[in-house]
C-alpha atoms as a PDB file:
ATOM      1  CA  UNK A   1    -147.226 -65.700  99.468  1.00  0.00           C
ATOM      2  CA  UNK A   2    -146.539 -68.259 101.885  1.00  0.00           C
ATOM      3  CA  UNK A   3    -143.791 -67.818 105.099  1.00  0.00           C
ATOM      4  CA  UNK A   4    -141.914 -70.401 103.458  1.00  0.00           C
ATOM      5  CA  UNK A   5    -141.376 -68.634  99.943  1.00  0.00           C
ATOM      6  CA  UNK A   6    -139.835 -65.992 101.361  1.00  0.00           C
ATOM      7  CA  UNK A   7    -137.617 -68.700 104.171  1.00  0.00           C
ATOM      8  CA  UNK A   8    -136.906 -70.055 100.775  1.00  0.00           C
ATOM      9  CA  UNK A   9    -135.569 -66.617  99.316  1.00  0.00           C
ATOM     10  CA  UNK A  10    -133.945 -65.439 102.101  1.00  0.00           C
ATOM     11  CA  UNK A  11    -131.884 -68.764 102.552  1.00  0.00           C
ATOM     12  CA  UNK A  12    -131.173 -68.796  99.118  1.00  0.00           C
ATOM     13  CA  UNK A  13    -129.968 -65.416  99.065  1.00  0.00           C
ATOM     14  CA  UNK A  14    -127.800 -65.751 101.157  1.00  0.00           C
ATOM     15  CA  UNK A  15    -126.245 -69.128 100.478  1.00  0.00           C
ATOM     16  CA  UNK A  16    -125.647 -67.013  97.156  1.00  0.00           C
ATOM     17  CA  UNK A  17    -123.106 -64.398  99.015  1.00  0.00           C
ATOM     18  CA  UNK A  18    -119.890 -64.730  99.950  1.00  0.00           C
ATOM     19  CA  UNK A  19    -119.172 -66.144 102.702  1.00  0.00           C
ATOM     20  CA  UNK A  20    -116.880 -63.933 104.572  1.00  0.00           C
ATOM     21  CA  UNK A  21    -119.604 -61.698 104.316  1.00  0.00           C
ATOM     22  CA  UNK A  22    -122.237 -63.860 104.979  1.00  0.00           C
ATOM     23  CA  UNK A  23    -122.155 -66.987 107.311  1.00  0.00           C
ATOM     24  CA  UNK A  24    -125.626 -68.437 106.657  1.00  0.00           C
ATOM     25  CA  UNK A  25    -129.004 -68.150 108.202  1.00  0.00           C
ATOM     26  CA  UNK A  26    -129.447 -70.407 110.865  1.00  0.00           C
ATOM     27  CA  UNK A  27    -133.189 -71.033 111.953  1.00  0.00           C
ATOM     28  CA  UNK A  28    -133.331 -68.659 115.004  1.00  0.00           C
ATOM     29  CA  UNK A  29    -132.490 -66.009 112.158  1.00  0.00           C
ATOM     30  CA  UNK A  30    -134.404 -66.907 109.793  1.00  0.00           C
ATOM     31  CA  UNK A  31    -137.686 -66.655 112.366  1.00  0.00           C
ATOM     32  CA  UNK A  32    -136.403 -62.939 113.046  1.00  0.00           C
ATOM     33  CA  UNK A  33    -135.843 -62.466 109.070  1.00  0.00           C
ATOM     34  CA  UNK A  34    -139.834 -63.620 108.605  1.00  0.00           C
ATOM     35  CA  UNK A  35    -141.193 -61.363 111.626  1.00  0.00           C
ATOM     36  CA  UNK A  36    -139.582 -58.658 110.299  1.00  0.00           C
ATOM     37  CA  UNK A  37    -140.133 -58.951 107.026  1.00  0.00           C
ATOM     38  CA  UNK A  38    -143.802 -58.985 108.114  1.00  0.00           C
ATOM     39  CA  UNK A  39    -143.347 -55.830 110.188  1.00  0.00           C
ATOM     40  CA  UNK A  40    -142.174 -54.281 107.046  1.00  0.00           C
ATOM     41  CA  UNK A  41    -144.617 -54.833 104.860  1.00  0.00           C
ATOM     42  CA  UNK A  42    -147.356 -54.397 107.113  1.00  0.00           C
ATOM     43  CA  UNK A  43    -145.960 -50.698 107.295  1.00  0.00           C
ATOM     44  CA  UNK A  44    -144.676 -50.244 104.029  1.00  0.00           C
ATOM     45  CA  UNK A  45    -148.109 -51.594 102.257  1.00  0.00           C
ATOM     46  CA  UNK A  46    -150.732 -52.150 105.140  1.00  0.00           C
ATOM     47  CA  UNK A  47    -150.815 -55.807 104.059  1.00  0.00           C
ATOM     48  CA  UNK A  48    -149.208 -58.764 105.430  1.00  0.00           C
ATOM     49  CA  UNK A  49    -146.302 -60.225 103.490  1.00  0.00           C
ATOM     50  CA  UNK A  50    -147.627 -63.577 104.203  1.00  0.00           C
ATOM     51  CA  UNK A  51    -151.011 -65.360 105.868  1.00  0.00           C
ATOM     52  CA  UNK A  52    -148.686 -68.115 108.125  1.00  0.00           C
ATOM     53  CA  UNK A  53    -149.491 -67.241 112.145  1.00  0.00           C
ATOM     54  CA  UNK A  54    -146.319 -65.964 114.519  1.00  0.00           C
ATOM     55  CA  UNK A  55    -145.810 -67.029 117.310  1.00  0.00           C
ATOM     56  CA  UNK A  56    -143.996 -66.183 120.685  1.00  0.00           C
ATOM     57  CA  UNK A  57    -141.576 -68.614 121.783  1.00  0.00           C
ATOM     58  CA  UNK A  58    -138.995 -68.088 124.372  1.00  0.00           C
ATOM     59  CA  UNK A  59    -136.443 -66.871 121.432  1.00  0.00           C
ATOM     60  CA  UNK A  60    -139.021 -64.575 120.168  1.00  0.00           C
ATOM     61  CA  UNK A  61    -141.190 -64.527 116.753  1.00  0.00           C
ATOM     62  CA  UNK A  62    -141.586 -67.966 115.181  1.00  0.00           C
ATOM     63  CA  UNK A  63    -143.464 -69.441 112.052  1.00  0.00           C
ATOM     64  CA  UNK A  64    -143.971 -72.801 113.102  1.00  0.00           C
ATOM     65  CA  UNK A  65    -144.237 -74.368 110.057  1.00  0.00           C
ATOM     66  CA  UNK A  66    -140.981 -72.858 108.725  1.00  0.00           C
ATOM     67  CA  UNK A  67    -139.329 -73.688 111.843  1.00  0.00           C
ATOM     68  CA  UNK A  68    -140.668 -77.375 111.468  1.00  0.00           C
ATOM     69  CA  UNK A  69    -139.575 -77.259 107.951  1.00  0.00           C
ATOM     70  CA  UNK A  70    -135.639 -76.592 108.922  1.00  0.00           C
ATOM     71  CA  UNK A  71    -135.590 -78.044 112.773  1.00  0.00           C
ATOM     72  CA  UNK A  72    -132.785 -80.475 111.806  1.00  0.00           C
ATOM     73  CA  UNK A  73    -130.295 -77.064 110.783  1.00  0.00           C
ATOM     74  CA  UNK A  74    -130.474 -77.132 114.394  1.00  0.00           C
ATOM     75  CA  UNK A  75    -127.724 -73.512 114.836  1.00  0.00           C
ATOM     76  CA  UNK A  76    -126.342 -73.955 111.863  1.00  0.00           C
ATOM     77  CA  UNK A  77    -126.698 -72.425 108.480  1.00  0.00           C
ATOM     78  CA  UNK A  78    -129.286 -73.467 106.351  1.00  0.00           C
ATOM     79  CA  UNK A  79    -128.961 -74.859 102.737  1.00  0.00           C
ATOM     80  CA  UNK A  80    -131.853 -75.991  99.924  1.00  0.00           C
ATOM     81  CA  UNK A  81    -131.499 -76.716  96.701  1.00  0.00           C
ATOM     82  CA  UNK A  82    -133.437 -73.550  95.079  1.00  0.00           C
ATOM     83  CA  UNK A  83    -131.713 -71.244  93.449  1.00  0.00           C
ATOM     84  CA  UNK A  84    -132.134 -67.901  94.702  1.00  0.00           C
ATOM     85  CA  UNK A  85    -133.542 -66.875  90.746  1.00  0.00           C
ATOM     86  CA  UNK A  86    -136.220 -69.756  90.378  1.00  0.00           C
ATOM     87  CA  UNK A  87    -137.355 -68.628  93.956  1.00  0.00           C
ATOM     88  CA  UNK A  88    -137.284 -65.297  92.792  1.00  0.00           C
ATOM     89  CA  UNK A  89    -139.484 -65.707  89.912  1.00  0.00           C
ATOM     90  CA  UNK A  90    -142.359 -67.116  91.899  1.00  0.00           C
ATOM     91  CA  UNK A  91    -142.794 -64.166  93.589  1.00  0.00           C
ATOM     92  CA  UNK A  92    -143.815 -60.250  92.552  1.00  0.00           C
ATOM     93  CA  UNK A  93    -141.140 -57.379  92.184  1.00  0.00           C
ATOM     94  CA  UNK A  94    -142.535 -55.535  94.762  1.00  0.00           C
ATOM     95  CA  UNK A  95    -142.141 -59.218  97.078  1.00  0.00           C
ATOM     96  CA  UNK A  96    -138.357 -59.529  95.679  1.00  0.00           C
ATOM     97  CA  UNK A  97    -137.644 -55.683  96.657  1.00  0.00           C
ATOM     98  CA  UNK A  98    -139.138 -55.882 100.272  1.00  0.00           C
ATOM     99  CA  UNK A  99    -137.554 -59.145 100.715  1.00  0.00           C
ATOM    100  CA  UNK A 100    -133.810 -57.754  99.583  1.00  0.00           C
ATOM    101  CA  UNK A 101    -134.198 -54.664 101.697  1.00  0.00           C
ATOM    102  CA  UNK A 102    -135.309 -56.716 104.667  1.00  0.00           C
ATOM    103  CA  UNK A 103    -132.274 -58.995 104.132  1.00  0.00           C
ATOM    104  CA  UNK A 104    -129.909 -55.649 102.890  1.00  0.00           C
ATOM    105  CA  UNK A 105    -130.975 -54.088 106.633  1.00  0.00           C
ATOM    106  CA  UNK A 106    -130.584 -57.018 108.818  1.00  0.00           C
ATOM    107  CA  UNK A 107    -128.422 -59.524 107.606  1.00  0.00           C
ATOM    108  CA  UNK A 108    -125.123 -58.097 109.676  1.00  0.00           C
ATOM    109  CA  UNK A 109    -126.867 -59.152 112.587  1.00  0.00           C
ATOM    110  CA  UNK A 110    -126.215 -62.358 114.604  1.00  0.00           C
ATOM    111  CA  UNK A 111    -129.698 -64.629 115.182  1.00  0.00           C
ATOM    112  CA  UNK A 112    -128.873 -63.049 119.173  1.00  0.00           C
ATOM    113  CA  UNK A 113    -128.695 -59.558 117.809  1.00  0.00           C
ATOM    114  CA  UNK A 114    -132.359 -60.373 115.750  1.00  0.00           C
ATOM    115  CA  UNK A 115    -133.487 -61.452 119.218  1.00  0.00           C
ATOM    116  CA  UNK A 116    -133.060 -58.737 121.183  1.00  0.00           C
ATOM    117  CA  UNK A 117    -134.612 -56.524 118.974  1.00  0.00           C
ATOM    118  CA  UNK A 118    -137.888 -58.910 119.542  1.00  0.00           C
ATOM    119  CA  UNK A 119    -137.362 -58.820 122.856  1.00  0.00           C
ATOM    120  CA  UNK A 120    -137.700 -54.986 123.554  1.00  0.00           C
ATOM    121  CA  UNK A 121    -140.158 -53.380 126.020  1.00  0.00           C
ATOM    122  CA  UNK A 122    -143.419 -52.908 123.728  1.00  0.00           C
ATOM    123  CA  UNK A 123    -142.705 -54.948 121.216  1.00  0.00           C
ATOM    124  CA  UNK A 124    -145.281 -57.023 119.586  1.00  0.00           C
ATOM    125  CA  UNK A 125    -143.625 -60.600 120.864  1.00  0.00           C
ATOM    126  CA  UNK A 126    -142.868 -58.617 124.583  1.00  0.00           C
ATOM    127  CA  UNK A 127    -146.426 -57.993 124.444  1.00  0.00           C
ATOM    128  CA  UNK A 128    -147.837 -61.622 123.177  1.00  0.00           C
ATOM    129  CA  UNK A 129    -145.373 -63.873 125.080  1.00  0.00           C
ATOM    130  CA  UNK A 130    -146.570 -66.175 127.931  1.00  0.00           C
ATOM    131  CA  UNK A 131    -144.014 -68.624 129.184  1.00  0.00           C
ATOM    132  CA  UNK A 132    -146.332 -71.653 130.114  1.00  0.00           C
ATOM    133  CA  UNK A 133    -147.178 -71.714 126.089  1.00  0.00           C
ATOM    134  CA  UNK A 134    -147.284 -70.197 122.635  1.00  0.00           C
ATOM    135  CA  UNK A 135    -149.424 -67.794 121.678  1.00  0.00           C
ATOM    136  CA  UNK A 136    -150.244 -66.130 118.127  1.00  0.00           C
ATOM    137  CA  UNK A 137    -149.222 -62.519 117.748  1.00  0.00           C
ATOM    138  CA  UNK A 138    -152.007 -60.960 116.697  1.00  0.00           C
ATOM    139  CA  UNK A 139    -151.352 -59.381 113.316  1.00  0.00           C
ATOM    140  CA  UNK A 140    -152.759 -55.957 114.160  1.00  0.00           C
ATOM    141  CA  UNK A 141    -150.500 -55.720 116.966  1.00  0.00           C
ATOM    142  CA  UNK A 142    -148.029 -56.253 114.830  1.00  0.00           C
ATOM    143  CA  UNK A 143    -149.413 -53.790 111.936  1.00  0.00           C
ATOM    144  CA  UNK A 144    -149.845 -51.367 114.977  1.00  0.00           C
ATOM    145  CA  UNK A 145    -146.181 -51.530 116.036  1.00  0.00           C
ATOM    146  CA  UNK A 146    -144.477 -51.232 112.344  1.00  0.00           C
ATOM    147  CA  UNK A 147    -146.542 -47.442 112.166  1.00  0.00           C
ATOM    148  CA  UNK A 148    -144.311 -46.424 114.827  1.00  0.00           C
ATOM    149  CA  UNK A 149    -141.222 -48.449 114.148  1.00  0.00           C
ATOM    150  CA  UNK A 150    -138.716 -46.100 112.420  1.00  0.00           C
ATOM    151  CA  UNK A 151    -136.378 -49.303 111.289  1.00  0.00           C
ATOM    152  CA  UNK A 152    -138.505 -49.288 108.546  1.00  0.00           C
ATOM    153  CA  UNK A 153    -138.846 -45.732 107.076  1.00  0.00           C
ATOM    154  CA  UNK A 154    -137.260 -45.050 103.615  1.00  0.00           C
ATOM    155  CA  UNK A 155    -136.617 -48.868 103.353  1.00  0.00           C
ATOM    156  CA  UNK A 156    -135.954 -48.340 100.149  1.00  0.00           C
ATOM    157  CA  UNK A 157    -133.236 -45.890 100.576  1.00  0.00           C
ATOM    158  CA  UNK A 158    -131.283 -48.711 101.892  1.00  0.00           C
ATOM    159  CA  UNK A 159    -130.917 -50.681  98.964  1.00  0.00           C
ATOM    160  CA  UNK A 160    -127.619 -50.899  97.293  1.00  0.00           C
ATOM    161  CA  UNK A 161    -127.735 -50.205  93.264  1.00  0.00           C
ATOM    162  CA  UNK A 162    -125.919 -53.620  92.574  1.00  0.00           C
ATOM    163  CA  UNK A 163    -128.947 -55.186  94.694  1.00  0.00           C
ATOM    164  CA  UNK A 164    -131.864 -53.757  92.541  1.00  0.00           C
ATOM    165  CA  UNK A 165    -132.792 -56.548  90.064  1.00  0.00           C
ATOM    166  CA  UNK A 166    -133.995 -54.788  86.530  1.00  0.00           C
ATOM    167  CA  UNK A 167    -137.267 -55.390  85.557  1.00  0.00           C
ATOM    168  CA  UNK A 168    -138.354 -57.209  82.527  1.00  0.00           C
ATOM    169  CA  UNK A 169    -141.716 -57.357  82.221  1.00  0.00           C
ATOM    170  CA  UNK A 170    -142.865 -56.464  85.067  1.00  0.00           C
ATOM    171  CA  UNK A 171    -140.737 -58.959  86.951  1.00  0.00           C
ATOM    172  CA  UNK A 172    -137.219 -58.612  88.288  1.00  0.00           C
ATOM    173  CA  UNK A 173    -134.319 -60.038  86.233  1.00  0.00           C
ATOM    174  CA  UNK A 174    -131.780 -61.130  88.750  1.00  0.00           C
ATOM    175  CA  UNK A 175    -128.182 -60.475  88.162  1.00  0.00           C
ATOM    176  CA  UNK A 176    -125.708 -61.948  86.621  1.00  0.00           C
ATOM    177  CA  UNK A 177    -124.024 -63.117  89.936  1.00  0.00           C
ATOM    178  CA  UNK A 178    -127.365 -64.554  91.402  1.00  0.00           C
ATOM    179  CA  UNK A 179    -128.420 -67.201  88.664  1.00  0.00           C
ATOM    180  CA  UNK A 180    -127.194 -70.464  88.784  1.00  0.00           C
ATOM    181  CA  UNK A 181    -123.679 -71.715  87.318  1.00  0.00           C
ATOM    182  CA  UNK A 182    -123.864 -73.921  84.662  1.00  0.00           C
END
């Protein structure tokens, strides 16, 4: 998978909740949403999520190519024209799942709130950052840091039934609520 597919899902997802629930994902928290997503999967499988460097910036973990792709959201919320189920089916079950519980755990918190969690003593980007320029986190450093992280133990215990997808198979079938009106 690329860091973009699973912008792409994220931003989709939630441009498909309400929106007294949900006010968007502006690109500050969609970085955070990518670097932990990452974390995640590097603990839950051993395996990154995704081959796309991070990078420390002042504001903390950064794909630059994403970032590039939605510069122009500037603060505010992000929109495409994908549909959170054609995204979706690009992508495995086991992708959509880790994705969803990534979004399910974190998407109460503000882009600031994201960022101070980055920003920690002993984090990966506390560890990487340099202010005269940006540097790569190294992925084992990463890797390294989500063995220890307890955010991410029993991810799965966090996802809400109505969030599951089905499988059909072998893929998820998204529900009702999630596929395009028509």
């Amino acid at each position: 998978m690329k860091a973009i597919d699973a912008a792409n899902f994220f931003i989709a997802l939630s441009n498909s909740r309400d929106k007294n629930v949900d006010d968007g994902v502006s690109n500050m928290k969609l970085q955070k949403l990518l670097y932990f997503a990452q974390e995640a999967c590097l603990k839950q499988t051993g395996h990154a999520l995704f081959d796309d460097p991070i990078e420390a910036w002042q504001y903390g973990p950064v794909v630059r190519s994403v970032y590039q792709q939605f510069k122009q959201f500037k603060r505010n919320p992000i929109t495409i024209n994908k549909s959170l189920s054609d995204i979706a089916k690009t992508m495995s079950a086991d992708d959509v799942e880790l994705l969803t519980d990534v979004y399910s755990i974190l998407s109460d918190k503000t882009a600031s709130g994201l960022m101070e969690m980055t920003h920690q003593k002993g984090t990966p980007w506390s560890r990487t950052f340099n202010p005269s320029f940006d540097k790569t986190i190294p992925i084992e450093l990463i890797q390294d840091y989500a063995r220890h992280d307890k955010l991410w133990d029993n991810i799965s215990s966090f996802m809400k039934p109505t969030v599951i997808p089905p499988k059909k198979n072998g893929m998820y079938t998204l529900p009702k609520e999630w596929e395009d009106d028509e």
